[in-house]
C-alpha atoms as a PDB file:
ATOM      1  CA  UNK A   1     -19.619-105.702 -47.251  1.00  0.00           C
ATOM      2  CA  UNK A   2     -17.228-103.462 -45.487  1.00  0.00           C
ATOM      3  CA  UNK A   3     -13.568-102.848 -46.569  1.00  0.00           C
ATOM      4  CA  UNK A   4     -10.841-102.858 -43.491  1.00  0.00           C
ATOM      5  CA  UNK A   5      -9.359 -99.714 -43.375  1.00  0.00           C
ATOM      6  CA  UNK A   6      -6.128 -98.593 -45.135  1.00  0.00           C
ATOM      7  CA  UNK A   7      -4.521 -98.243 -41.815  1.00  0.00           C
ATOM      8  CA  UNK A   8      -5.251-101.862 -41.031  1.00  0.00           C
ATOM      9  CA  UNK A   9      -3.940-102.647 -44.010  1.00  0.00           C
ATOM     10  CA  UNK A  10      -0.777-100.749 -44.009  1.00  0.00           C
ATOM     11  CA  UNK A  11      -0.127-102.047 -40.336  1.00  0.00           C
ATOM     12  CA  UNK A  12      -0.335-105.654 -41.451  1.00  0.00           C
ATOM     13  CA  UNK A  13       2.164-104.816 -44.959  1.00  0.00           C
ATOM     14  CA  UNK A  14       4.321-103.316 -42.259  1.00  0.00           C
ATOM     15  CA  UNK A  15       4.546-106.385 -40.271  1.00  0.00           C
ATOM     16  CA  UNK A  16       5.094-108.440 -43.033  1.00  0.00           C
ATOM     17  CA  UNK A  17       8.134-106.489 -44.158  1.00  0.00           C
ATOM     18  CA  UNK A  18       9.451-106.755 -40.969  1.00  0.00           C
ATOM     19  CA  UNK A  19       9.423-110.253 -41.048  1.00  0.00           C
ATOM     20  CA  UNK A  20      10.606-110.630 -44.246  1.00  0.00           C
ATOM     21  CA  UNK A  21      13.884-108.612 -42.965  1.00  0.00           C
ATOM     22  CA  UNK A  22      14.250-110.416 -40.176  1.00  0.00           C
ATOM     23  CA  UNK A  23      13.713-113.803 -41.404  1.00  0.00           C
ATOM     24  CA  UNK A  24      16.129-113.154 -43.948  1.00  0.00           C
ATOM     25  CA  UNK A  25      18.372-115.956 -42.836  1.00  0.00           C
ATOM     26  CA  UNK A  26      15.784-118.784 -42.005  1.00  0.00           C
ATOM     27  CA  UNK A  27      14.659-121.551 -44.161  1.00  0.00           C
ATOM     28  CA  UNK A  28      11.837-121.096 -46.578  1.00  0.00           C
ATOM     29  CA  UNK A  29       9.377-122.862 -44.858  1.00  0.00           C
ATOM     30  CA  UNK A  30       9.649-121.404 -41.346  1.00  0.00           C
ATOM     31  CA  UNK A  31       9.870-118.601 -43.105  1.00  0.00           C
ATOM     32  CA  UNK A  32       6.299-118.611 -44.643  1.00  0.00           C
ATOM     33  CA  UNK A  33       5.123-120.550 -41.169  1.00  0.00           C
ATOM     34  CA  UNK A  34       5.566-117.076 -39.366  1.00  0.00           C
ATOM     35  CA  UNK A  35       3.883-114.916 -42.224  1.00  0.00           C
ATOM     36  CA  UNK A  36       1.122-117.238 -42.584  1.00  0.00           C
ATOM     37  CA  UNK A  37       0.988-116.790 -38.745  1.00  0.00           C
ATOM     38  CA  UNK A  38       0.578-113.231 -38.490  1.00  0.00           C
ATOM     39  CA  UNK A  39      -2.281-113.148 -41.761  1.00  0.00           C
ATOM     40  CA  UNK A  40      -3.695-115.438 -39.879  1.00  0.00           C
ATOM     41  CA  UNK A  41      -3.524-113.309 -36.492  1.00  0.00           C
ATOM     42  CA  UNK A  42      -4.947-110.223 -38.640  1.00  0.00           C
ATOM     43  CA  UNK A  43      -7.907-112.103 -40.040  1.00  0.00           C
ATOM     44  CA  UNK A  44      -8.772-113.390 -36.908  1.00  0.00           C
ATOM     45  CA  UNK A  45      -8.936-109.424 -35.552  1.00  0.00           C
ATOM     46  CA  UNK A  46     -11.500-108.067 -38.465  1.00  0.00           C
ATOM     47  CA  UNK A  47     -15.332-109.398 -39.185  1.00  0.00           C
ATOM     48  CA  UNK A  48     -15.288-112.694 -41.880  1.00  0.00           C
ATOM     49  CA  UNK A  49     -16.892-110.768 -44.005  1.00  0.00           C
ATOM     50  CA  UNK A  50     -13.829-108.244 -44.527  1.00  0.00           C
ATOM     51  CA  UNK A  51     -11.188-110.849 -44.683  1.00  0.00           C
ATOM     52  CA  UNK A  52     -11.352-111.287 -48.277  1.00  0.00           C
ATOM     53  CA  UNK A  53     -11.160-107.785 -48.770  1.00  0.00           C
ATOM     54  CA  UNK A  54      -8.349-107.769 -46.081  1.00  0.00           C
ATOM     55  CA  UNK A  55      -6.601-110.130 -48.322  1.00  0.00           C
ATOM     56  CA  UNK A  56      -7.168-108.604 -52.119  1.00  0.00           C
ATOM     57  CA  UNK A  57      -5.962-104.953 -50.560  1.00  0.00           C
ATOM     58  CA  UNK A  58      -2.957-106.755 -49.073  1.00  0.00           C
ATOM     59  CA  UNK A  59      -1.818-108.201 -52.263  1.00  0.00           C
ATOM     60  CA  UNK A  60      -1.710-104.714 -53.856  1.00  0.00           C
ATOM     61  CA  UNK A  61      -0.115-102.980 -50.714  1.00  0.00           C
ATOM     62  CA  UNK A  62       2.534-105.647 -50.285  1.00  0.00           C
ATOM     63  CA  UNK A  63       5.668-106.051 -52.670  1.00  0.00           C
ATOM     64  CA  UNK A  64       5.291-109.155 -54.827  1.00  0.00           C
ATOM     65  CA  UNK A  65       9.284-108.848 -55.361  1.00  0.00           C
ATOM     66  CA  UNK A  66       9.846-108.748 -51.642  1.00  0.00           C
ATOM     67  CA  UNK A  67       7.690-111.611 -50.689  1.00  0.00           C
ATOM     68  CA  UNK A  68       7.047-114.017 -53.167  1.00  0.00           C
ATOM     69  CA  UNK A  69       5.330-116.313 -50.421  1.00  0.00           C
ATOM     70  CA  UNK A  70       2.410-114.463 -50.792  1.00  0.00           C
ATOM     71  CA  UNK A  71       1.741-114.710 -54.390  1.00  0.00           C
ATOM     72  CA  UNK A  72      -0.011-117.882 -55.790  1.00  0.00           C
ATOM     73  CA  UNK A  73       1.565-120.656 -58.713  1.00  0.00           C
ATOM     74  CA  UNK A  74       4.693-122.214 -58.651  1.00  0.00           C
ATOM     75  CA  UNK A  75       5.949-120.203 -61.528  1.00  0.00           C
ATOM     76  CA  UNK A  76       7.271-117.144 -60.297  1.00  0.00           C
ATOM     77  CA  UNK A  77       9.288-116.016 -63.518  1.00  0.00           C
ATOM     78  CA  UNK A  78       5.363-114.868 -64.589  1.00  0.00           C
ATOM     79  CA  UNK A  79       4.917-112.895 -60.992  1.00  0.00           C
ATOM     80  CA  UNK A  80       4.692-108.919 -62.237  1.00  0.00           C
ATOM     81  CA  UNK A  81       4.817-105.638 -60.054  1.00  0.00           C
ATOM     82  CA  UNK A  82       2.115-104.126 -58.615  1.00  0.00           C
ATOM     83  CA  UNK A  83       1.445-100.598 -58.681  1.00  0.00           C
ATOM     84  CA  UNK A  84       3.096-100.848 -55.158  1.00  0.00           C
ATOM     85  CA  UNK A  85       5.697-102.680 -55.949  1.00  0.00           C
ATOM     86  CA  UNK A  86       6.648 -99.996 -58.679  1.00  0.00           C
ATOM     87  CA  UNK A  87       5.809 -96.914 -55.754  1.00  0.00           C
ATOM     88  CA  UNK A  88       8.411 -99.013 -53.573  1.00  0.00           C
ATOM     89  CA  UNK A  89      10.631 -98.943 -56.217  1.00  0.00           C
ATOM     90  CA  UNK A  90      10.815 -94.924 -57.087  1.00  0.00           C
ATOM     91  CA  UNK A  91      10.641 -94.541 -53.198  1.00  0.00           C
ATOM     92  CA  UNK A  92      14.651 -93.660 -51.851  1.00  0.00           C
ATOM     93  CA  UNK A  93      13.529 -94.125 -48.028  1.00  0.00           C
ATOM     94  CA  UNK A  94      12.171 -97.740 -48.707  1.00  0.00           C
ATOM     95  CA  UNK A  95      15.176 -98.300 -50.377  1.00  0.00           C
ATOM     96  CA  UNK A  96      17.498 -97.690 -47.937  1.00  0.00           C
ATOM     97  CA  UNK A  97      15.610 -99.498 -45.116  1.00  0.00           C
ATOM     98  CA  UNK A  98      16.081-102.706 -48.003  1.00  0.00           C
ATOM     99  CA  UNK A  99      19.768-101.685 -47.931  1.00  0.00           C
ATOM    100  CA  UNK A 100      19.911-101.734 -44.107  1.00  0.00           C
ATOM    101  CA  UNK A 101      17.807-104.747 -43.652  1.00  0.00           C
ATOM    102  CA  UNK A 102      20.119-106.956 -45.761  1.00  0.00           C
ATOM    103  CA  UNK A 103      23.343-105.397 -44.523  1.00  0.00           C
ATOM    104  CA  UNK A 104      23.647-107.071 -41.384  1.00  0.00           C
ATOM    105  CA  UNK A 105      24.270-110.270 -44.001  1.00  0.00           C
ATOM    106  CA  UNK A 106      26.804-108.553 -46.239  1.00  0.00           C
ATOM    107  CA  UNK A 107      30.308-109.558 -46.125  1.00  0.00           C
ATOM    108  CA  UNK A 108      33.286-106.398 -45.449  1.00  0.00           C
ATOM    109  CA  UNK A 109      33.813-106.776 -49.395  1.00  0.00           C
ATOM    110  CA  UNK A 110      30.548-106.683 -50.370  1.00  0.00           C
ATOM    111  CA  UNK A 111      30.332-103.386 -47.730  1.00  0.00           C
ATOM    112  CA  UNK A 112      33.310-101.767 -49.905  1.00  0.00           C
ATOM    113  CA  UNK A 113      31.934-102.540 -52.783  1.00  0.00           C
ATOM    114  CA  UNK A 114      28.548-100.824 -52.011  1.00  0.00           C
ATOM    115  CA  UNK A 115      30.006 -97.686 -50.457  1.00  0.00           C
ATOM    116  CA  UNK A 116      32.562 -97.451 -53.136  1.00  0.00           C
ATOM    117  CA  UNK A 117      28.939 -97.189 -55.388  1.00  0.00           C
ATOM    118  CA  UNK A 118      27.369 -95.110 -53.565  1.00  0.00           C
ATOM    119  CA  UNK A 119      30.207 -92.648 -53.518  1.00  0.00           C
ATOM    120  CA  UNK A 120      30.768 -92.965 -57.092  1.00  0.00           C
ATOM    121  CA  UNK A 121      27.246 -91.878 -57.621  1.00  0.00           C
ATOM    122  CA  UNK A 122      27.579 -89.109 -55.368  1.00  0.00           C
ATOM    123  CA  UNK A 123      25.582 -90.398 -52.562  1.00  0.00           C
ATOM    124  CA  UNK A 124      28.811 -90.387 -50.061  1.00  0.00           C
ATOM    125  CA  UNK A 125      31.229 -88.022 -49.230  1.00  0.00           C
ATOM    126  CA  UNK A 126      34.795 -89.414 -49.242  1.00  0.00           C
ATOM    127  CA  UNK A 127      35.711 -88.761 -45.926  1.00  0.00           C
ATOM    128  CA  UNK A 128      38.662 -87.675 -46.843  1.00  0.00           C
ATOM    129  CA  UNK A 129      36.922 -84.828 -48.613  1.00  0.00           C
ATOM    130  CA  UNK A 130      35.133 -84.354 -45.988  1.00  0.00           C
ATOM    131  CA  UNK A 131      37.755 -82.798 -43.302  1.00  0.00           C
ATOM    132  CA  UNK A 132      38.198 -79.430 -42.687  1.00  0.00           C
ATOM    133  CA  UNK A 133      40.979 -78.481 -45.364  1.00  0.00           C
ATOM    134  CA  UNK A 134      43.023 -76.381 -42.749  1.00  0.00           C
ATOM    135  CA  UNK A 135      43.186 -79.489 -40.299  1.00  0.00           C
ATOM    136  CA  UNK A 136      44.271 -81.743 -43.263  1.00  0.00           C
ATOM    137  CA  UNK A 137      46.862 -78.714 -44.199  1.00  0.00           C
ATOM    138  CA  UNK A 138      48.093 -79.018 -40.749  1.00  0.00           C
ATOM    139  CA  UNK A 139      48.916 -82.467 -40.531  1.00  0.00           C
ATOM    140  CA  UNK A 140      50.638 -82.241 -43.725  1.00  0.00           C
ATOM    141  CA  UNK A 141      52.798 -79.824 -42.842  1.00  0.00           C
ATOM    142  CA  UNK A 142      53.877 -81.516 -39.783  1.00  0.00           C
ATOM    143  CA  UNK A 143      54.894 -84.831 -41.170  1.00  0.00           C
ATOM    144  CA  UNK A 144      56.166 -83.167 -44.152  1.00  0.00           C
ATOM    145  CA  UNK A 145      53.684 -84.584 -46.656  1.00  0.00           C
ATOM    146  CA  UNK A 146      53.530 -84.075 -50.633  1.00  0.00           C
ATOM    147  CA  UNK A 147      49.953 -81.597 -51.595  1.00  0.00           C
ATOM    148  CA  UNK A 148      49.176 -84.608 -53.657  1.00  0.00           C
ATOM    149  CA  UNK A 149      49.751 -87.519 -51.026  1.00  0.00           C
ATOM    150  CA  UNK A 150      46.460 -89.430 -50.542  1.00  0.00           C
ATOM    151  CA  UNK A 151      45.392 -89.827 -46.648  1.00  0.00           C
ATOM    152  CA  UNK A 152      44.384 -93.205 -45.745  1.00  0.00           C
ATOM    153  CA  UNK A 153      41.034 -92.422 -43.093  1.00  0.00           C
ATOM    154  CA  UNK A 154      41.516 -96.151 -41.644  1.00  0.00           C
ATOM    155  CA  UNK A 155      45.222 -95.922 -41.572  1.00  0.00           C
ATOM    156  CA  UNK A 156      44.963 -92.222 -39.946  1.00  0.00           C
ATOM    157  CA  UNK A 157      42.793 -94.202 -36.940  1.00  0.00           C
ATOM    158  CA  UNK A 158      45.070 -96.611 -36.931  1.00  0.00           C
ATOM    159  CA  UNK A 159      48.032 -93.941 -36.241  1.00  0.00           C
ATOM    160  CA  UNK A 160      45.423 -91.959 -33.851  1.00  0.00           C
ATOM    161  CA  UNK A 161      45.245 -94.973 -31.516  1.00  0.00           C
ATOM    162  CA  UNK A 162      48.985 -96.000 -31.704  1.00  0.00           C
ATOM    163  CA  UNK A 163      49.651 -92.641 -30.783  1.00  0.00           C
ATOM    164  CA  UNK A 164      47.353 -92.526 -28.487  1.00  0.00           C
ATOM    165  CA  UNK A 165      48.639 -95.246 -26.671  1.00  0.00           C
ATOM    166  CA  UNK A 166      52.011 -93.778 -26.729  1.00  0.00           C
ATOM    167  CA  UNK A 167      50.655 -90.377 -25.587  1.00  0.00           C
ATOM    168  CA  UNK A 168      48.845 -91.884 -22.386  1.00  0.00           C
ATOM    169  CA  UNK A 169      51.562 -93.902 -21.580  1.00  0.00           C
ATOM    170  CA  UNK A 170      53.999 -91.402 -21.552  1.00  0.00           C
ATOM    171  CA  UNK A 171      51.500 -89.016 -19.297  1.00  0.00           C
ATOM    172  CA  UNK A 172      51.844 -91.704 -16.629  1.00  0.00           C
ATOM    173  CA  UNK A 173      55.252 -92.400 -16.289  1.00  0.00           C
ATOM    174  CA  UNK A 174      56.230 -88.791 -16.824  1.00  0.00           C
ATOM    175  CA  UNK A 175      54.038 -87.893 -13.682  1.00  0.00           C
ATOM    176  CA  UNK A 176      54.909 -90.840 -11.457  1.00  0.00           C
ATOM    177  CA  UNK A 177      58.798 -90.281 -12.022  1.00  0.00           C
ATOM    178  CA  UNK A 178      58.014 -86.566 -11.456  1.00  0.00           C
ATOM    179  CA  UNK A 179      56.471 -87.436  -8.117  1.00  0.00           C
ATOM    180  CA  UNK A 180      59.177 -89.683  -6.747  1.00  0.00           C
ATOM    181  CA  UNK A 181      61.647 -87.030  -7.873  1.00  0.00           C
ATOM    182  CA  UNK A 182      60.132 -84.224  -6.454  1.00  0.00           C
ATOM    183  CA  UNK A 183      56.985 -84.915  -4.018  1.00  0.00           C
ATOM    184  CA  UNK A 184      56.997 -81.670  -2.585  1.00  0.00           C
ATOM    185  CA  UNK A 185      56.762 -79.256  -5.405  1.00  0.00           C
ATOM    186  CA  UNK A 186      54.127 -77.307  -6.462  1.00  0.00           C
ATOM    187  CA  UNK A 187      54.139 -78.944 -10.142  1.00  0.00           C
ATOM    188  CA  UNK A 188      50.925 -81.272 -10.020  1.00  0.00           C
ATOM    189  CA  UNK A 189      49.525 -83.837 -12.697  1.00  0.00           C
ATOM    190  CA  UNK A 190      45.828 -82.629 -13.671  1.00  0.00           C
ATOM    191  CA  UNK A 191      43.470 -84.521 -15.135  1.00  0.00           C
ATOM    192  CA  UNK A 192      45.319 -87.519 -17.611  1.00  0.00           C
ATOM    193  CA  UNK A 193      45.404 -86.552 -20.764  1.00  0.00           C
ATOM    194  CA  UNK A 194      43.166 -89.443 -22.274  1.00  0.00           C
ATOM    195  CA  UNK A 195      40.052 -87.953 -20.176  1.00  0.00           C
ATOM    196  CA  UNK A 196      40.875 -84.162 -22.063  1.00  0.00           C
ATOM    197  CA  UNK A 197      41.309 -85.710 -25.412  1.00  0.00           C
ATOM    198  CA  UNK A 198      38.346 -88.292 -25.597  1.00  0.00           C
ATOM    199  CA  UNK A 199      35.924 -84.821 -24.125  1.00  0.00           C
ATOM    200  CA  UNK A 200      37.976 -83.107 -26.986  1.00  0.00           C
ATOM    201  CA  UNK A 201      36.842 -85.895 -29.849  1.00  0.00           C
ATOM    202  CA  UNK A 202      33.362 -86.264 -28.728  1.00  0.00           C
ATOM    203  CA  UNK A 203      32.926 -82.233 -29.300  1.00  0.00           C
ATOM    204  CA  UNK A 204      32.656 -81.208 -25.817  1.00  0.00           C
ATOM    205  CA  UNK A 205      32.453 -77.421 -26.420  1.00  0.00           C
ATOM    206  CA  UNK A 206      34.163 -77.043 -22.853  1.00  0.00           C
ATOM    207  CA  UNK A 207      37.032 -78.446 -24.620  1.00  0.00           C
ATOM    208  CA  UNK A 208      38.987 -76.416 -26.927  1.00  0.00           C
ATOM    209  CA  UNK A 209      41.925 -76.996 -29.266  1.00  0.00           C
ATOM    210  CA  UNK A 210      44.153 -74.834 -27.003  1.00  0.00           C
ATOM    211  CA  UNK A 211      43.056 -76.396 -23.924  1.00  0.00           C
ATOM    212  CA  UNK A 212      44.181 -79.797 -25.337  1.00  0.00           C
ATOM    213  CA  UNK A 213      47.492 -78.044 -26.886  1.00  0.00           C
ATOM    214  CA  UNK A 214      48.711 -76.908 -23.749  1.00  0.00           C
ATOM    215  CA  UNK A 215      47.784 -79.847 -22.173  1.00  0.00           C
ATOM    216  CA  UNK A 216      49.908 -81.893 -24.568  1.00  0.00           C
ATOM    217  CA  UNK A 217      52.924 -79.080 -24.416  1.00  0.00           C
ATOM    218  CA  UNK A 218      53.060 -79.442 -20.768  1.00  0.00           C
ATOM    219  CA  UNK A 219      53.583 -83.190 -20.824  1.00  0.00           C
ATOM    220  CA  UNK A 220      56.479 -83.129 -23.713  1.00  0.00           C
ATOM    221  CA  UNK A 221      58.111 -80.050 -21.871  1.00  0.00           C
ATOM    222  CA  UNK A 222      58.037 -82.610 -18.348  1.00  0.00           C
ATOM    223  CA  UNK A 223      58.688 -85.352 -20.553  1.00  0.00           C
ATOM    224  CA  UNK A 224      61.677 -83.869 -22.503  1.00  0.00           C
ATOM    225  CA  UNK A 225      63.651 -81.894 -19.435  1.00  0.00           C
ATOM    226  CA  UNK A 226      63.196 -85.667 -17.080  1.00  0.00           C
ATOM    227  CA  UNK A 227      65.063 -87.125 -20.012  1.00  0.00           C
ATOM    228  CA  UNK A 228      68.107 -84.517 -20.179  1.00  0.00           C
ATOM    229  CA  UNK A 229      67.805 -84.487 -16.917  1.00  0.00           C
ATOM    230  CA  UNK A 230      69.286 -87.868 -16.764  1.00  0.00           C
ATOM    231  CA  UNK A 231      72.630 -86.656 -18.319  1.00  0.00           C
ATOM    232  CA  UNK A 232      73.224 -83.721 -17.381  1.00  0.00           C
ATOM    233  CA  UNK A 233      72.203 -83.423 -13.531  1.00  0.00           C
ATOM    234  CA  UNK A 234      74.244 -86.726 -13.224  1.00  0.00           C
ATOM    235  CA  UNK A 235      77.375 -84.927 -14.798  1.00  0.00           C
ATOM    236  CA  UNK A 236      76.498 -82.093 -12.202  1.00  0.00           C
ATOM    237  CA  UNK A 237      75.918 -84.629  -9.304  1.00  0.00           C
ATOM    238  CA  UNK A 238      79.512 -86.545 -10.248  1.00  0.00           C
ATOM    239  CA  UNK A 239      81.540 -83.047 -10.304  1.00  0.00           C
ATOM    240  CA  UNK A 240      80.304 -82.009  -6.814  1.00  0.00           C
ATOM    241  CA  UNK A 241      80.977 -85.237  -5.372  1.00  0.00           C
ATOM    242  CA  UNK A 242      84.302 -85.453  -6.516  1.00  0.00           C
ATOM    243  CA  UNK A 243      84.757 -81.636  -5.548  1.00  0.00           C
ATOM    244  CA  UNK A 244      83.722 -82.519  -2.069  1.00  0.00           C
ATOM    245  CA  UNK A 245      86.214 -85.361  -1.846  1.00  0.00           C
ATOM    246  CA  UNK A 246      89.044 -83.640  -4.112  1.00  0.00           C
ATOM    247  CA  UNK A 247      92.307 -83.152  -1.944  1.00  0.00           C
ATOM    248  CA  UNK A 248      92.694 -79.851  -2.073  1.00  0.00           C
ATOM    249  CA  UNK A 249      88.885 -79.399  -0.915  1.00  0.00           C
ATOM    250  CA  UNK A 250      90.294 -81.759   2.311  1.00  0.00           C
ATOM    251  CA  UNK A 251      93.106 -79.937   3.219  1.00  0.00           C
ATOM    252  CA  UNK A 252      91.413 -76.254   2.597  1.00  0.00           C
ATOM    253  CA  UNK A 253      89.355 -77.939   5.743  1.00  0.00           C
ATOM    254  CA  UNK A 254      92.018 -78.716   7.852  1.00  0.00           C
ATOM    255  CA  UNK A 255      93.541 -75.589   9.964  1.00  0.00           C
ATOM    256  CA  UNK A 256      96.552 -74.285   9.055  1.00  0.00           C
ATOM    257  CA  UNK A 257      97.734 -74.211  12.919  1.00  0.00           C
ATOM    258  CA  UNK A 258      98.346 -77.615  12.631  1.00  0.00           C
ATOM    259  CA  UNK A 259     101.721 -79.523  13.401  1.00  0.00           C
ATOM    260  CA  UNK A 260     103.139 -80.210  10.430  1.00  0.00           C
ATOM    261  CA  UNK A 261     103.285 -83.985  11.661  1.00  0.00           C
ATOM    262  CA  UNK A 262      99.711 -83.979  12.121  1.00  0.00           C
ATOM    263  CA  UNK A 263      98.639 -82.407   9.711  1.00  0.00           C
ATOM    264  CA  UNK A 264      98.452 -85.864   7.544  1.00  0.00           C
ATOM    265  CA  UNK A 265      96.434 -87.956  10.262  1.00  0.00           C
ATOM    266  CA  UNK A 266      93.735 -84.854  10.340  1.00  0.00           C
ATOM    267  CA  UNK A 267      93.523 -84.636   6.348  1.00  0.00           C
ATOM    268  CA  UNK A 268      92.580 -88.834   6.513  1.00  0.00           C
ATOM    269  CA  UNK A 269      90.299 -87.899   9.650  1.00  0.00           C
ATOM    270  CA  UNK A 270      88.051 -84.956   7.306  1.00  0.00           C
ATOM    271  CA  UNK A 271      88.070 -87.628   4.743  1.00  0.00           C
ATOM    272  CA  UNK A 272      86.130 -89.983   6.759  1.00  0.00           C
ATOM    273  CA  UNK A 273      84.026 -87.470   8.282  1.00  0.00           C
ATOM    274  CA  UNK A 274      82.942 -86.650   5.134  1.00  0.00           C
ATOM    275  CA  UNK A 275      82.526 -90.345   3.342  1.00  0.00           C
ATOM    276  CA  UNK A 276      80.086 -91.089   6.444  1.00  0.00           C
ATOM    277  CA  UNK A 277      77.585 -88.759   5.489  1.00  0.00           C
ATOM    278  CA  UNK A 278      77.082 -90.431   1.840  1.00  0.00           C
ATOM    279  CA  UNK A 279      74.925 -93.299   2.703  1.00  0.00           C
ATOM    280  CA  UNK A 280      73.028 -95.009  -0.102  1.00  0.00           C
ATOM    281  CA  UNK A 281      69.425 -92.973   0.601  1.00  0.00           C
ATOM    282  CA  UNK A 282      71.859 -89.384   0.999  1.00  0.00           C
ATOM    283  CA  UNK A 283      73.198 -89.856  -2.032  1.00  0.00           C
ATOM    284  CA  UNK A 284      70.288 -91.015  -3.752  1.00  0.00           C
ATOM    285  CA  UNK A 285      68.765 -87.471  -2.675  1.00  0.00           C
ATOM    286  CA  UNK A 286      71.056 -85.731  -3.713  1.00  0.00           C
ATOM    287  CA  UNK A 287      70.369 -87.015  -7.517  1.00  0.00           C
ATOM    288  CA  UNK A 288      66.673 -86.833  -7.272  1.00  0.00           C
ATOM    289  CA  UNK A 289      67.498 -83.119  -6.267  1.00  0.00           C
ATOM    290  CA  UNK A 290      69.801 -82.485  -9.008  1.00  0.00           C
ATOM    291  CA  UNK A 291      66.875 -83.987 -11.531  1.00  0.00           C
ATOM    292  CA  UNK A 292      64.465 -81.609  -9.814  1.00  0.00           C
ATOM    293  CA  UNK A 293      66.350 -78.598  -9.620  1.00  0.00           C
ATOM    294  CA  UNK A 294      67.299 -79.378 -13.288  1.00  0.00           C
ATOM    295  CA  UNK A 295      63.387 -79.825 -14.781  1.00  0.00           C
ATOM    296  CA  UNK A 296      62.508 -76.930 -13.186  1.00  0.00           C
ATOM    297  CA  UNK A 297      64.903 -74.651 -14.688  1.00  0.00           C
ATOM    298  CA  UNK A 298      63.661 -75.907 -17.836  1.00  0.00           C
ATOM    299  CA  UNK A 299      60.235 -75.031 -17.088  1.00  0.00           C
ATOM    300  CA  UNK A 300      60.127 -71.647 -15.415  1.00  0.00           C
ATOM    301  CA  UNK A 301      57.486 -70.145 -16.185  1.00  0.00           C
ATOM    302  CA  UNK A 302      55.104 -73.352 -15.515  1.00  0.00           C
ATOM    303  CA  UNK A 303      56.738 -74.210 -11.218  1.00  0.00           C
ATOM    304  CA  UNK A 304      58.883 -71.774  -9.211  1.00  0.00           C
ATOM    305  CA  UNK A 305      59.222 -73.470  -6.211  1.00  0.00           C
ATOM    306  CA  UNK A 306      61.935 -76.160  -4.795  1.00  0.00           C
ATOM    307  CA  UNK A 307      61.379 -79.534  -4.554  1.00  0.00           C
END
């Protein structure tokens, strides 16, 4: 009588495993409905007079611990390992696919638990251990950390996407108020910043550090002079108004030639001349250039032209 071959075999063990993994969650008895299935299937593919040897080298290839369904008696306290089971065992790959089948069923304790295990017995790094120490030096430095203050990794993603948030929000208003300010200059948004950084996190080579660095300085140098812009072009834009409409200013515009008793009537007349050209738009112009001329002094250097 002819034996099937190992491969045949093997393929069905496979199948079974599979199964078993995916099956994890049903009932018992749909459970062994689908295994008894696909023996069933494989019998059905070899000669009769190989099943039973189909079936003897299956229960030594297949786990008796993984799939009790197969073994006969109710009493499965007395159910022993084969010499595959033991292989299986000893074997870290079939391990881990075990680990992996059942993990989809594992609740986020049971997850810590496991990977707080595993990197007990040295099988994970802590990521924490695993950043470069210079980048972890860094960010110490800058927000003034103890040497000995732990790093959260979840909280540090947490921060990385609240900043985030803060960082791409502040790109777009910066730039829109910069337009409306000044649409004529030469001082253009790029790319936004969230398109540099996520290229920059994914290891796109074309990315560098500095690229992203003076991406970032640009923004808080726009950022920065729009806000003391507010104060101080306003103080600028309130001192020549009031210059332009000071009395003195008024009567240095009136001729000197004139009557004496005129020369009252003509200072009133230059007033009004002058209050007629500040219309609501003029004026607000005249701010928006005050803000403009005042963020680019602050950044010379990066625009040199007028708004």
């Amino acid at each position: 009588m002819d034996r099937p071959t190992n491969q045949q075999v093997a393929q069905l063990a496979g199948q079974l495993r599979m199964l078993q993994t995916d099956l994890a969650d049903d009932s018992d008895s749909a459970r062994q409905k689908h295994l008894k299935d696909t023996i069933d299937r494989a019998l059905g593919e070899v000669m009769p007079g190989e099943r039973e040897a189909l079936l003897k080298d299956l229960l030594l290839k297949f786990p008796a611990w993984d799939s009790h369904e197969l073994a006969h008696g109710d009493d499965r306290s007395e159910i022993g390992l084969s010499n595959q089971d033991q292989r299986d065992l000893e074997d870290p790959a079939f391990l881990v696919q075990r680990l992996i089948g059942v993990s989809g069923s594992l609740s986020p304790e049971q997850r810590r638990g496991l990977c707080q295990q595993l990197s007990e017995a040295g099988l994970m790094e802590d990521p924490q251990q695993a950043w470069p120490e210079d980048s972890v030096e860094r960010l110490r430095s800058t927000l003034e950390m103890e040497p000995d203050q732990p790093i959260d990794s979840k909280r540090l993603l947490d921060l990385v996407q609240m900043l985030s948030e803060l960082t791409v929000r502040i790109d777009q208003v910066s730039w829109a108020t910069w337009r409306n300010v000044a649409p004529r200059s030469a001082l253009r948004r790029g790319k936004a910043i969230n398109r540099t950084v996520s290229r920059f996190l994914s290891g796109d080579p074309q990315i560098t550090r500095s690229q992203v660095s003076q991406e970032l300085q640009q923004l808080r140098q726009l950022a920065l002079s729009l806000i003391m812009a507010l104060s101080r072009a306003s103080e600028q834009f309130a001192n020549d108004f009031l210059a332009r409409l000071a009395p003195e200013h008024i009567e240095s515009l009136v001729p000197k030639s004139v009557l004496p008793g005129h020369q009252e009537r003509m200072y009133w007349r230059k007033y009004k001349q002058l209050t007629v050209e500040l219309s609501d738009m003029a004026i607000e112009q005249e701010i928006k250039q005050a803000i403009a001329q005042y963020v680019q002094s602050l950044m010379i250097g990066v625009d040199h032209a007028h708004p």
